[in-house]
PDB file of N, CA and C in Angstrom:
ATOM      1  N   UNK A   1       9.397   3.486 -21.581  1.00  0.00           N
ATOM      2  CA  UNK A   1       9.804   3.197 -20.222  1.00  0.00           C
ATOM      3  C   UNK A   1       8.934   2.060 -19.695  1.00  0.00           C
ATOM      4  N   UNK A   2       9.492   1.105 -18.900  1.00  0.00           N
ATOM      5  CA  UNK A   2       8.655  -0.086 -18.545  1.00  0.00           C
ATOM      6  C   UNK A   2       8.542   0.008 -17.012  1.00  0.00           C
ATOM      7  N   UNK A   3       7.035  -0.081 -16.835  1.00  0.00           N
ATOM      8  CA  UNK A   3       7.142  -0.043 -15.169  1.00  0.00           C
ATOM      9  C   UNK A   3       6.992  -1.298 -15.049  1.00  0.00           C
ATOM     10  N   UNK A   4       6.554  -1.354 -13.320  1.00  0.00           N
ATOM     11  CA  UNK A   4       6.311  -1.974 -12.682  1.00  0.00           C
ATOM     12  C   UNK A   4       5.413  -3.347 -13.181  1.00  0.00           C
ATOM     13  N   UNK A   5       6.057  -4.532 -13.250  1.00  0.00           N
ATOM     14  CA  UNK A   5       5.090  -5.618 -13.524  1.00  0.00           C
ATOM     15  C   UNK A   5       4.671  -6.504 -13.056  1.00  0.00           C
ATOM     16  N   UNK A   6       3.389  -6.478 -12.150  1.00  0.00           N
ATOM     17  CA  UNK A   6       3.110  -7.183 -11.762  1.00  0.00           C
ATOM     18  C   UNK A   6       1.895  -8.185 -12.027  1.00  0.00           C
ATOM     19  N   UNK A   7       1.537  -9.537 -12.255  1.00  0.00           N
ATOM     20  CA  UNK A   7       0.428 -10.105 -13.119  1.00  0.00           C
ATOM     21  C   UNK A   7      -0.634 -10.092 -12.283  1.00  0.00           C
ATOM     22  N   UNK A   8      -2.255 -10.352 -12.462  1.00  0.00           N
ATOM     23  CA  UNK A   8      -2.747 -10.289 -11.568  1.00  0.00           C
ATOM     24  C   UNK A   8      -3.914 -11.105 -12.237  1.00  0.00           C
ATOM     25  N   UNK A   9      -4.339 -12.281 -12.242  1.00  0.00           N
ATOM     26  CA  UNK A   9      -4.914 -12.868 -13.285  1.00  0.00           C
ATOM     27  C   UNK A   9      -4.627 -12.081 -14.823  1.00  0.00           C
ATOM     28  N   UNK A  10      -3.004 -11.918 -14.873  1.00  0.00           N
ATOM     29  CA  UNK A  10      -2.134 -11.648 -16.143  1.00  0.00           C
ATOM     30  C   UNK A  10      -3.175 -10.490 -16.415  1.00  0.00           C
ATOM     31  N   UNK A  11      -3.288  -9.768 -15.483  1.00  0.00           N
ATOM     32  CA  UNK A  11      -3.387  -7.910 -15.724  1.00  0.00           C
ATOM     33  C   UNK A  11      -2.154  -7.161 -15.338  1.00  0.00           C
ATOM     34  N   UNK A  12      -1.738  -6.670 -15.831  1.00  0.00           N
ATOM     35  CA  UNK A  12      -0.597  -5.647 -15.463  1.00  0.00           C
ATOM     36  C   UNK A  12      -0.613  -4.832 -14.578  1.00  0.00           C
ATOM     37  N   UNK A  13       0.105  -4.242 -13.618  1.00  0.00           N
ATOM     38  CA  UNK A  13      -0.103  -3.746 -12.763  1.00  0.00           C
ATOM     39  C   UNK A  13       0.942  -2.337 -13.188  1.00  0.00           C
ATOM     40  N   UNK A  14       0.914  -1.194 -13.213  1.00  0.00           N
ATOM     41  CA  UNK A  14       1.403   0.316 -13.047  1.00  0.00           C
ATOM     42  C   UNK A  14       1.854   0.214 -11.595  1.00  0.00           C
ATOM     43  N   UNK A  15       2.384   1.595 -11.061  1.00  0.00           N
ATOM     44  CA  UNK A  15       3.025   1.507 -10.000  1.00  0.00           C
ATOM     45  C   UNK A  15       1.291   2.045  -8.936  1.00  0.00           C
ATOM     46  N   UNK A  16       1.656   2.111  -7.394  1.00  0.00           N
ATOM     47  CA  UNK A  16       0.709   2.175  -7.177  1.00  0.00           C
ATOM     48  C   UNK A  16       0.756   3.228  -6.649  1.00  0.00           C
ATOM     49  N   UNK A  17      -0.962   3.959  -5.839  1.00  0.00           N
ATOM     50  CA  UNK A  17      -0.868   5.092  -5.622  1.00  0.00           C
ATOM     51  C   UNK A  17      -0.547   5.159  -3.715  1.00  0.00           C
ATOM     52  N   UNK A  18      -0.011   6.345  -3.840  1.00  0.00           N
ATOM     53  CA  UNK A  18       0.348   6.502  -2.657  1.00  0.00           C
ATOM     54  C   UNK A  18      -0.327   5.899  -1.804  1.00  0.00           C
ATOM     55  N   UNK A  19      -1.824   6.271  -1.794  1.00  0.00           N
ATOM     56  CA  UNK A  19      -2.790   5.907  -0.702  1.00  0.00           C
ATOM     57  C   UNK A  19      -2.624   4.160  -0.569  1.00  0.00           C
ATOM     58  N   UNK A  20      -2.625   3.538  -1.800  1.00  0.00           N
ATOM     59  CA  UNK A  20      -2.644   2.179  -1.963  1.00  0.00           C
ATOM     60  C   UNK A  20      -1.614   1.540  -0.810  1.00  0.00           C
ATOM     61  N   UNK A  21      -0.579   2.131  -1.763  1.00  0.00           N
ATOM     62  CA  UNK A  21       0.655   1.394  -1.227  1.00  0.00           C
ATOM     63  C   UNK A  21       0.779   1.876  -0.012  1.00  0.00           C
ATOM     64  N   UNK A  22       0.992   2.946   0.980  1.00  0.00           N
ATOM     65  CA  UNK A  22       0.109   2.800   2.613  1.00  0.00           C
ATOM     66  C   UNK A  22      -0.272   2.239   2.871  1.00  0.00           C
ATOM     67  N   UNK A  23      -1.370   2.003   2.321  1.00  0.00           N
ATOM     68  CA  UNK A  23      -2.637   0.918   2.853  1.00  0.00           C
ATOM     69  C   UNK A  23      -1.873  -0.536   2.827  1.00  0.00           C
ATOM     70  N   UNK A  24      -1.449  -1.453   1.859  1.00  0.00           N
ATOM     71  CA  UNK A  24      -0.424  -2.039   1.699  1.00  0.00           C
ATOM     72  C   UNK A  24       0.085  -2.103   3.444  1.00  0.00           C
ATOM     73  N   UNK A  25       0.897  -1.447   3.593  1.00  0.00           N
ATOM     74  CA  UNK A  25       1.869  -1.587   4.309  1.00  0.00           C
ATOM     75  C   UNK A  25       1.590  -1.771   5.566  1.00  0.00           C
ATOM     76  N   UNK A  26       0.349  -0.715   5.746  1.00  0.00           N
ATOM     77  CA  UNK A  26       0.007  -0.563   7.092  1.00  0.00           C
ATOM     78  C   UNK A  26      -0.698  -2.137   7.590  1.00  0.00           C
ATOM     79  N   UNK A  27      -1.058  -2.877   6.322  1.00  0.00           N
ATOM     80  CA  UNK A  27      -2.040  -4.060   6.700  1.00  0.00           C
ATOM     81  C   UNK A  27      -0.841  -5.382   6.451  1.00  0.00           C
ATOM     82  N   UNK A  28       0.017  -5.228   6.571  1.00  0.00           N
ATOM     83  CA  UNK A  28       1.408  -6.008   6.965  1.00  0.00           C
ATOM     84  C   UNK A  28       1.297  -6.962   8.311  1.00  0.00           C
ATOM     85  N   UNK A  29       0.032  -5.968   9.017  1.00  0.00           N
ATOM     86  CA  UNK A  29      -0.289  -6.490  10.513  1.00  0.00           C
ATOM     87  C   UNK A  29      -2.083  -6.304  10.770  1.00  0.00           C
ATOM     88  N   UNK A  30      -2.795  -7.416  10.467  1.00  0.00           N
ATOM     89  CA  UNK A  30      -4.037  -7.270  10.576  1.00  0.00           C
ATOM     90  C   UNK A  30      -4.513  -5.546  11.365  1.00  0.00           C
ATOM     91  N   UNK A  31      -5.210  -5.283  10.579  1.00  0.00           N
ATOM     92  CA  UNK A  31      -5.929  -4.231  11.130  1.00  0.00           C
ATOM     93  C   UNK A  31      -7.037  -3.170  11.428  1.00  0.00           C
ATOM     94  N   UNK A  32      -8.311  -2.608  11.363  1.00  0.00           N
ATOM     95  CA  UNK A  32      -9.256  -2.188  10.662  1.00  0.00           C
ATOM     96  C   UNK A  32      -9.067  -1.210  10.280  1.00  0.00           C
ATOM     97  N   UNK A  33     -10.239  -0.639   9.606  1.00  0.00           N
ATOM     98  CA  UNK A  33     -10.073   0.563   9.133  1.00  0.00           C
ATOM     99  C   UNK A  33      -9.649   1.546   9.647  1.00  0.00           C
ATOM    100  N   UNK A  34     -10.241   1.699  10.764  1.00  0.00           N
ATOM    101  CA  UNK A  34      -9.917   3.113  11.798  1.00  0.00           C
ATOM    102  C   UNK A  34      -8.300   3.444  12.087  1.00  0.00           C
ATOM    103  N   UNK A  35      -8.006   1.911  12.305  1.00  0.00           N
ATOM    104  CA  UNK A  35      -7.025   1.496  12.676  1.00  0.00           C
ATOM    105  C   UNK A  35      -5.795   2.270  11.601  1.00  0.00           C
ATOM    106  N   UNK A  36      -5.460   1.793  10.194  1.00  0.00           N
ATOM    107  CA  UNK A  36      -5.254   1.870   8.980  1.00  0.00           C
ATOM    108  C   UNK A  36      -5.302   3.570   9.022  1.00  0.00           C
ATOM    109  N   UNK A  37      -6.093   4.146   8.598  1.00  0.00           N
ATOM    110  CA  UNK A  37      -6.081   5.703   9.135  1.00  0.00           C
ATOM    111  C   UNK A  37      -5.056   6.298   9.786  1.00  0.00           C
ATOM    112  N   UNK A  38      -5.528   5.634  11.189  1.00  0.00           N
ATOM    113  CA  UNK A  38      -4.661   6.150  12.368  1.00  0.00           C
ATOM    114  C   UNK A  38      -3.478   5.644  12.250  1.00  0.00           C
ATOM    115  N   UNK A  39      -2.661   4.538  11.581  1.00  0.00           N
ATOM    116  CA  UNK A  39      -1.147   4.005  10.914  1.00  0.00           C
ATOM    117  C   UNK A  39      -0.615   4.731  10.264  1.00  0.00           C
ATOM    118  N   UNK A  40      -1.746   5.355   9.138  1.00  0.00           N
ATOM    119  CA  UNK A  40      -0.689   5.630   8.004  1.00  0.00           C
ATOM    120  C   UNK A  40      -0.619   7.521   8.527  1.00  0.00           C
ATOM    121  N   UNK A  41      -1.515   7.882   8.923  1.00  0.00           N
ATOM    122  CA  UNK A  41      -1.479   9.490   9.749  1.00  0.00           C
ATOM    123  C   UNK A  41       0.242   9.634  10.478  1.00  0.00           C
ATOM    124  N   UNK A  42       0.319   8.246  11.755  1.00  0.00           N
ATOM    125  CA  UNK A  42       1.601   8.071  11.847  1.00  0.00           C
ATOM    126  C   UNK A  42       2.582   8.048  11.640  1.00  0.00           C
ATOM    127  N   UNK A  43       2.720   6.823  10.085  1.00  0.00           N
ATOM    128  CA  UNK A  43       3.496   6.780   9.455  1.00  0.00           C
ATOM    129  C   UNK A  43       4.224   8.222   8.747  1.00  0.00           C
ATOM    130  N   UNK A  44       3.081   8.915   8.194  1.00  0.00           N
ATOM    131  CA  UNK A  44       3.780  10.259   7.587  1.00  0.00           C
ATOM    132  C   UNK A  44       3.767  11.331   7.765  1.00  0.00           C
ATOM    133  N   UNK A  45       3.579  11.300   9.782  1.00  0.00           N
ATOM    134  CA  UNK A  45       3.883  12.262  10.286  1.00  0.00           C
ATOM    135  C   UNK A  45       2.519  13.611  10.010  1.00  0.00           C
ATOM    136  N   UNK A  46       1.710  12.986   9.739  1.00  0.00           N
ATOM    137  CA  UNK A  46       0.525  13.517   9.314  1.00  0.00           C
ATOM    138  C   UNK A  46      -0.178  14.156   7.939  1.00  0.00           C
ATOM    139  N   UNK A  47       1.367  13.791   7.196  1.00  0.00           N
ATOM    140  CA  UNK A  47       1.093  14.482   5.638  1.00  0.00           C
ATOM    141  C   UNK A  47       0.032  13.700   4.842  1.00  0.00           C
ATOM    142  N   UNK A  48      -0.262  12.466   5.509  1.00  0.00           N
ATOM    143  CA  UNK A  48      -1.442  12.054   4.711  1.00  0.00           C
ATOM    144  C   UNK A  48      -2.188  11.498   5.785  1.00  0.00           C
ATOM    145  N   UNK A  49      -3.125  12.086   5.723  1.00  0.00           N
ATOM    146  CA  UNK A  49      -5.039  11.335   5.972  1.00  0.00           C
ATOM    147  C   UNK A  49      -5.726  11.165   4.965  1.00  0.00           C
ATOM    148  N   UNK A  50      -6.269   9.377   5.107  1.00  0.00           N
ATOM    149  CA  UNK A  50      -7.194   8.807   4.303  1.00  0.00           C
ATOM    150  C   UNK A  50      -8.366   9.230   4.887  1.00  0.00           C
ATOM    151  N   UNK A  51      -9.531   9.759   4.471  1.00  0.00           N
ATOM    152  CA  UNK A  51     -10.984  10.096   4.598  1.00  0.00           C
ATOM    153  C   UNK A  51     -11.402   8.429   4.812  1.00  0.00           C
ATOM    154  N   UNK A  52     -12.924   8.427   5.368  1.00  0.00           N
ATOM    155  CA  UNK A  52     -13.189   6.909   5.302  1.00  0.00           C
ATOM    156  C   UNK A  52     -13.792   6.603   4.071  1.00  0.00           C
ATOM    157  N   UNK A  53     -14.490   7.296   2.824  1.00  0.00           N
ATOM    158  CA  UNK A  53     -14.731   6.819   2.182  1.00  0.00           C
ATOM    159  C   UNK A  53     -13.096   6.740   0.962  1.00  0.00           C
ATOM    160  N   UNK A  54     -12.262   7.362   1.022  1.00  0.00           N
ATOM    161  CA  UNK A  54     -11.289   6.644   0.275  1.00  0.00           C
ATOM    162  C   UNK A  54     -10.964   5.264   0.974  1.00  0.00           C
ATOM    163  N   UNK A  55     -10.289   5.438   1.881  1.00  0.00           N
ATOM    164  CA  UNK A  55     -10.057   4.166   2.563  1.00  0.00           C
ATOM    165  C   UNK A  55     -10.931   3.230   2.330  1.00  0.00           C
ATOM    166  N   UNK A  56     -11.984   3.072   2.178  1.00  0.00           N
ATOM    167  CA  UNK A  56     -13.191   2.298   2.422  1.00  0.00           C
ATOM    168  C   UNK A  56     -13.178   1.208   0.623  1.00  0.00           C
ATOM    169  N   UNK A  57     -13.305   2.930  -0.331  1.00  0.00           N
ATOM    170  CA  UNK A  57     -12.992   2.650  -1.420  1.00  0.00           C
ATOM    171  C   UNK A  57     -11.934   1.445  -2.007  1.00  0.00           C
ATOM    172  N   UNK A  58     -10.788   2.072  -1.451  1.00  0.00           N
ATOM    173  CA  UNK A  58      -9.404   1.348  -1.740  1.00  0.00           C
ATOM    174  C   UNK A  58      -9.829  -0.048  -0.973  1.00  0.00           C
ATOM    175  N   UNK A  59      -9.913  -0.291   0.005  1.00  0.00           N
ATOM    176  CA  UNK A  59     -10.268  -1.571   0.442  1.00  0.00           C
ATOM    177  C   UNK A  59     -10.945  -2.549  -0.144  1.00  0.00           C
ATOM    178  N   UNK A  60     -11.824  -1.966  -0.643  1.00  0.00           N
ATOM    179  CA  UNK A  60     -12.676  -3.243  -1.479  1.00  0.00           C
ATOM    180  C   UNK A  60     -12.578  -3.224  -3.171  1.00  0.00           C
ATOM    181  N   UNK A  61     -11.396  -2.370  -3.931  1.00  0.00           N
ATOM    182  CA  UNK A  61     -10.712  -2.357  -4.597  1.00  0.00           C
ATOM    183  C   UNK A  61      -9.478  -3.297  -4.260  1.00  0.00           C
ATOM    184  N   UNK A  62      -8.769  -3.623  -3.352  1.00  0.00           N
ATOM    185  CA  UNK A  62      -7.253  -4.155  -3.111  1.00  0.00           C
ATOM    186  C   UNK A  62      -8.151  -6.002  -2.738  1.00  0.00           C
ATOM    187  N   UNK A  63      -9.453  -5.818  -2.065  1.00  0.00           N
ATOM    188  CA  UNK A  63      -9.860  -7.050  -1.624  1.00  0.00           C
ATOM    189  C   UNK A  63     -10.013  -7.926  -2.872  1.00  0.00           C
ATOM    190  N   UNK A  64     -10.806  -6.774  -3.927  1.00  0.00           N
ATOM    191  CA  UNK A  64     -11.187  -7.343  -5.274  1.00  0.00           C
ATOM    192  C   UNK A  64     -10.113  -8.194  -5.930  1.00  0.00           C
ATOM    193  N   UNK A  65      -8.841  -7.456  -5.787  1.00  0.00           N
ATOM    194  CA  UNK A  65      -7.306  -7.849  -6.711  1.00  0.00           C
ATOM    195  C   UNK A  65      -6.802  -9.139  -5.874  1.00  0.00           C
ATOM    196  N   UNK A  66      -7.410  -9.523  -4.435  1.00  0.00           N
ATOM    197  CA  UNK A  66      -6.957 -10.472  -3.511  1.00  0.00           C
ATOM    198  C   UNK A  66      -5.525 -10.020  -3.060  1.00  0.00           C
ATOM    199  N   UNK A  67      -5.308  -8.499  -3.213  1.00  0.00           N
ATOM    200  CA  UNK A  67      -3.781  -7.885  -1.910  1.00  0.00           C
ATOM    201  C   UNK A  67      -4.023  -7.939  -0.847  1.00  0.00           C
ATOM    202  N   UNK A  68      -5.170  -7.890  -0.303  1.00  0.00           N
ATOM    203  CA  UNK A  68      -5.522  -7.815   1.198  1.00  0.00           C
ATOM    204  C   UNK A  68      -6.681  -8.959   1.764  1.00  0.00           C
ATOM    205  N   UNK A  69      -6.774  -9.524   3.092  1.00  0.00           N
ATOM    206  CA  UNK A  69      -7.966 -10.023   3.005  1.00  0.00           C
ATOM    207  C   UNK A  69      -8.932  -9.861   4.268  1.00  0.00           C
ATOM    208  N   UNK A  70      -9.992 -10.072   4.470  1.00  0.00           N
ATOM    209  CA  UNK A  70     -10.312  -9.797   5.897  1.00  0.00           C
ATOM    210  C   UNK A  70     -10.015 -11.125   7.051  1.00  0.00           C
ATOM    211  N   UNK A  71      -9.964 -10.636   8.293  1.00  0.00           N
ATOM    212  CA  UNK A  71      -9.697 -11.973   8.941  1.00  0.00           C
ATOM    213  C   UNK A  71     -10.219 -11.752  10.282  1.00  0.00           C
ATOM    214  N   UNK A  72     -10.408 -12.721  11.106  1.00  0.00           N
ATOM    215  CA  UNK A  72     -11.046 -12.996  12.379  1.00  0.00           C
ATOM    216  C   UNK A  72     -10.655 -11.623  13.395  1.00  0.00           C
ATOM    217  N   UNK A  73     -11.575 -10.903  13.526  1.00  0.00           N
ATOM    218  CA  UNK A  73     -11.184  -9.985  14.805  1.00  0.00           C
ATOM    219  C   UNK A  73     -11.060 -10.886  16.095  1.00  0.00           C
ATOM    220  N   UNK A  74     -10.606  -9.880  17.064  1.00  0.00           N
ATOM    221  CA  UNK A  74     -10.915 -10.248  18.521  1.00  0.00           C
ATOM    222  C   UNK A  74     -12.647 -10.695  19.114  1.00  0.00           C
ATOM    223  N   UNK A  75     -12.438 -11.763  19.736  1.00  0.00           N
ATOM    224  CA  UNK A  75     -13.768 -11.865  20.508  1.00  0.00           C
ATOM    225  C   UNK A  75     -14.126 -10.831  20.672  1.00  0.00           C
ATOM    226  N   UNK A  76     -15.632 -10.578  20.161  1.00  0.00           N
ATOM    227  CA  UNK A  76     -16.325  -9.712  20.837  1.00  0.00           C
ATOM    228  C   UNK A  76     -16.600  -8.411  20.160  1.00  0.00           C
ATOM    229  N   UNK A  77     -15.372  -8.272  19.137  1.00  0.00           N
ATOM    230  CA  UNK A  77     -15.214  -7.121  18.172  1.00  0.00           C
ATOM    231  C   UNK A  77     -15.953  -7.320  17.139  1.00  0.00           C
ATOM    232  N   UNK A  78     -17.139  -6.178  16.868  1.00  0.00           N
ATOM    233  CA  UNK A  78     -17.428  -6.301  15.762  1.00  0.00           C
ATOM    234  C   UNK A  78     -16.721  -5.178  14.715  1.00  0.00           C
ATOM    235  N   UNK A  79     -15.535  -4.709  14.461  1.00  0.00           N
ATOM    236  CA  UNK A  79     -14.673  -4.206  13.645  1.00  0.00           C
ATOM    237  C   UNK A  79     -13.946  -5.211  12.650  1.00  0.00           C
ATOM    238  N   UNK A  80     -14.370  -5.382  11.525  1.00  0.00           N
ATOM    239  CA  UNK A  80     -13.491  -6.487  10.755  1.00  0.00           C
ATOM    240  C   UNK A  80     -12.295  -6.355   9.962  1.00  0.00           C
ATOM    241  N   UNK A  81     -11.252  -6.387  10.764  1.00  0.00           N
ATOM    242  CA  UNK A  81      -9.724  -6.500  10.179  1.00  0.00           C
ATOM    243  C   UNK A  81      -9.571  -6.426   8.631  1.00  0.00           C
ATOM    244  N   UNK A  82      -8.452  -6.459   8.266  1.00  0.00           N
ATOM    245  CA  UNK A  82      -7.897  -7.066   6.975  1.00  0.00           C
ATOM    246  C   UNK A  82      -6.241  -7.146   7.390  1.00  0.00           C
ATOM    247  N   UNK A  83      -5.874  -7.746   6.127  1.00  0.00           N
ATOM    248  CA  UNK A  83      -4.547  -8.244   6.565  1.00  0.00           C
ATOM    249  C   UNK A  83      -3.795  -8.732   5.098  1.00  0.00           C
ATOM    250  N   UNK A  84      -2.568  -8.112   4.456  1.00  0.00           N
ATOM    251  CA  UNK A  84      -1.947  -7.838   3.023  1.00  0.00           C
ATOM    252  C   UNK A  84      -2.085  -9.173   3.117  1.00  0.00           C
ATOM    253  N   UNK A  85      -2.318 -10.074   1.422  1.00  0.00           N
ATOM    254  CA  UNK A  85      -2.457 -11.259   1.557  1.00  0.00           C
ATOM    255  C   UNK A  85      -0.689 -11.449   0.927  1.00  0.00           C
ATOM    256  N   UNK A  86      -0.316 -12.759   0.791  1.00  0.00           N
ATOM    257  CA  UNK A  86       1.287 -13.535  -0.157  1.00  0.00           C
ATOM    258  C   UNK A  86       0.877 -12.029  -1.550  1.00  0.00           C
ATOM    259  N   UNK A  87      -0.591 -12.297  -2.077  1.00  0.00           N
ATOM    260  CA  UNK A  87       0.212 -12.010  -3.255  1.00  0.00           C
ATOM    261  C   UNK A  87       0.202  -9.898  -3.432  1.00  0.00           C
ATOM    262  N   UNK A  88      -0.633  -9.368  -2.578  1.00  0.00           N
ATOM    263  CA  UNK A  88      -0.345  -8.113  -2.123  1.00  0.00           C
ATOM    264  C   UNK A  88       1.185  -7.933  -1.357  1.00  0.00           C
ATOM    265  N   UNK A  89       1.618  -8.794  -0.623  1.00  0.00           N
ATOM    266  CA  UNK A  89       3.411  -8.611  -0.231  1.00  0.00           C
ATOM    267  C   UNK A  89       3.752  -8.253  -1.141  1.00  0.00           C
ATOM    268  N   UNK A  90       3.298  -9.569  -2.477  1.00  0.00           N
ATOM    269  CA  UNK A  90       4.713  -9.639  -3.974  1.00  0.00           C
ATOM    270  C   UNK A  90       4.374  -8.444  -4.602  1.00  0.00           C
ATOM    271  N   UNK A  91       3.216  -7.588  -4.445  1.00  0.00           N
ATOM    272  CA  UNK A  91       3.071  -6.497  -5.085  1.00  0.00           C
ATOM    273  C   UNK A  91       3.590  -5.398  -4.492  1.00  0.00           C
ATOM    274  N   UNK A  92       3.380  -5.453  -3.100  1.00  0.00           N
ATOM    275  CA  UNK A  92       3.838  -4.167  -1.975  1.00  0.00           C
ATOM    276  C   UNK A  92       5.688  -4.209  -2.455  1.00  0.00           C
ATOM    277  N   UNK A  93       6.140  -5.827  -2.743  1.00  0.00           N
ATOM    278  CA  UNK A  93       7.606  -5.458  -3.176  1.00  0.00           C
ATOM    279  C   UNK A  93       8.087  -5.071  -4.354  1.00  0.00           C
ATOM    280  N   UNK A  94       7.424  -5.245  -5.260  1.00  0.00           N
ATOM    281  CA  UNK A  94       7.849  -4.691  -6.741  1.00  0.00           C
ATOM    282  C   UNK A  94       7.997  -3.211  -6.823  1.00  0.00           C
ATOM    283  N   UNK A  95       6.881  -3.051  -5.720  1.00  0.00           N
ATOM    284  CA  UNK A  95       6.295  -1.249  -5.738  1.00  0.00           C
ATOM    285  C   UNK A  95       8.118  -0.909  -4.703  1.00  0.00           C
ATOM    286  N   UNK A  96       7.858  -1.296  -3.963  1.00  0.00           N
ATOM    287  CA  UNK A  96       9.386  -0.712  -2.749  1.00  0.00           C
ATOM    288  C   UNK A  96      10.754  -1.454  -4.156  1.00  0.00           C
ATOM    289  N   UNK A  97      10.791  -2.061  -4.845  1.00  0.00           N
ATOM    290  CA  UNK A  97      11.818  -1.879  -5.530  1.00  0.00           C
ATOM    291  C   UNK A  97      11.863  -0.713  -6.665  1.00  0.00           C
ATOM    292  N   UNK A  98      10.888  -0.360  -7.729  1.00  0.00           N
ATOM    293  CA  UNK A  98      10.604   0.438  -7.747  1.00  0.00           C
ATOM    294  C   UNK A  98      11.046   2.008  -7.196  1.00  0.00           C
ATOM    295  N   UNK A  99       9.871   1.764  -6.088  1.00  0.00           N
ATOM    296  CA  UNK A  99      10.530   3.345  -5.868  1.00  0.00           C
ATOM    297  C   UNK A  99      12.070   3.283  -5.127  1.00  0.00           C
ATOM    298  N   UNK A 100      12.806   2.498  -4.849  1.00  0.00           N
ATOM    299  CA  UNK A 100      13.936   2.531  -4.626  1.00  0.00           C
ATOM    300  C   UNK A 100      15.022   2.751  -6.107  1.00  0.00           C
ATOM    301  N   UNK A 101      14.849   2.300  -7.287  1.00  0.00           N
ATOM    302  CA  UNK A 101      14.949   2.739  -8.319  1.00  0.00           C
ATOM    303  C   UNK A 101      14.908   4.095  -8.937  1.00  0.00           C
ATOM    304  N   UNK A 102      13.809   4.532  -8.661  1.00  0.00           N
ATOM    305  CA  UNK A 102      13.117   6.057  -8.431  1.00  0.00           C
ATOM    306  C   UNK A 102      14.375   7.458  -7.763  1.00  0.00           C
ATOM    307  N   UNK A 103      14.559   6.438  -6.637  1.00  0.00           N
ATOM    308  CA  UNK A 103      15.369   7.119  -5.385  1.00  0.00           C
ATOM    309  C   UNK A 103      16.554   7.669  -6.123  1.00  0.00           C
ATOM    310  N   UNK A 104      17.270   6.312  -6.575  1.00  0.00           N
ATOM    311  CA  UNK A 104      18.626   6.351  -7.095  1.00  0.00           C
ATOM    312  C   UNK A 104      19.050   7.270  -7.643  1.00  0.00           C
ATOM    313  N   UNK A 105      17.608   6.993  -9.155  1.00  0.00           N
ATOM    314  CA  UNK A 105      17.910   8.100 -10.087  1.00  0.00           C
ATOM    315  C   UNK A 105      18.135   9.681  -9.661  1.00  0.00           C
ATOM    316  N   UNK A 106      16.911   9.609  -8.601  1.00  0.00           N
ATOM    317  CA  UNK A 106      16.743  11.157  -8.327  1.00  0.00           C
ATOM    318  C   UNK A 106      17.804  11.522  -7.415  1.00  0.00           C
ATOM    319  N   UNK A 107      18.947  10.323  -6.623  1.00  0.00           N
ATOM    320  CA  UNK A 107      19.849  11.076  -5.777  1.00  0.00           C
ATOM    321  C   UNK A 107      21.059  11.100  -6.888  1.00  0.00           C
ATOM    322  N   UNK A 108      20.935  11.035  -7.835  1.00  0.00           N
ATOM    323  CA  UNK A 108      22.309  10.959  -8.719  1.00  0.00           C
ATOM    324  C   UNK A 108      22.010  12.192  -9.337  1.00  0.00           C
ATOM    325  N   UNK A 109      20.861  12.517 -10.319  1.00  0.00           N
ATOM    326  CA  UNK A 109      20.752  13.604 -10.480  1.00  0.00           C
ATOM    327  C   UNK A 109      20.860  15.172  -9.614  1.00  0.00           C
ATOM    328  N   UNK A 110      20.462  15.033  -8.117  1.00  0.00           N
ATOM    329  CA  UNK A 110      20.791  15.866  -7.547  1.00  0.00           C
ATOM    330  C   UNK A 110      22.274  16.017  -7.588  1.00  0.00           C
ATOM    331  N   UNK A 111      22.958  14.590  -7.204  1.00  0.00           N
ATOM    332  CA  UNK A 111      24.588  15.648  -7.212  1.00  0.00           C
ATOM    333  C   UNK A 111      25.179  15.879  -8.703  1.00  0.00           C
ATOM    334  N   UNK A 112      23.805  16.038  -9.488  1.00  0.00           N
ATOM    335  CA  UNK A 112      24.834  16.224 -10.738  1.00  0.00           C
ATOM    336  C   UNK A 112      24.343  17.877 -10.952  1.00  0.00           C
ATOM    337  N   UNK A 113      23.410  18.068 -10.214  1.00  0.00           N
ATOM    338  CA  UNK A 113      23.041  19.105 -10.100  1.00  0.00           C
ATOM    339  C   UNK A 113      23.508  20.125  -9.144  1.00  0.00           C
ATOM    340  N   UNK A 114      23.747  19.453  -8.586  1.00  0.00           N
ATOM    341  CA  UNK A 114      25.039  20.119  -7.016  1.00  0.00           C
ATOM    342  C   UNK A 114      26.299  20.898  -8.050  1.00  0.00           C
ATOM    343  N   UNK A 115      26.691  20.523  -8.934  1.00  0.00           N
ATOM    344  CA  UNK A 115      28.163  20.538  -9.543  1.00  0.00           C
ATOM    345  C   UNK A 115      28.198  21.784 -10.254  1.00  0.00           C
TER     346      UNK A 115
END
């Protein structure tokens, strides 16, 4: 089975993990950490909270790969943003095609399982 390929100084990329790809998404729109937390808590209705040291973790893991980057807060703020970079998008989309792939399979099998 062939996943997800994405190059990354021509490293391969697997699909990503939940927490990732959140994180991903939520930083679509500059944001900090706290911030990021409190998004993705939102986003899933509370089924997932990042702790700060995962979050923290993953961050300077995704900074390393150049998916995310940090960028200018507000005057005055010392909280330092990040923000998905071009080539974290092209990854955040392989991953949403992917699991849309994922989807398919699993809604076809249900109605074959319905029968």
């Amino acid at each position: 089975m062939k996943g997800t390929t994405i190059t990354d100084d021509d490293q391969p990329q697997g699909p990503l993990t939940e927490g990732g790809y959140l994180i991903l998404v939520s930083m679509l729109e500059p944001r900090h950490g706290y911030a990021v937390m409190q998004h993705i808590a939102q986003l899933t209705n509370g089924r997932v909270t990042l702790g700060a040291g995962t979050l923290y973790g993953a961050i300077n893991m995704l900074l390393g790969r150049g998916w995310i980057q940090a960028v200018d807060a507000n005057q005055g703020s010392r909280k330092k943003q990040y923000v998905t970079t071009p080539q974290g998008r092209r990854v955040l989309t392989a991953e949403i095609e992917r699991l849309e792939q994922l989807l398919s399979i699993g809604q076809a099998a249900t109605e074959r399982i319905k029968r």
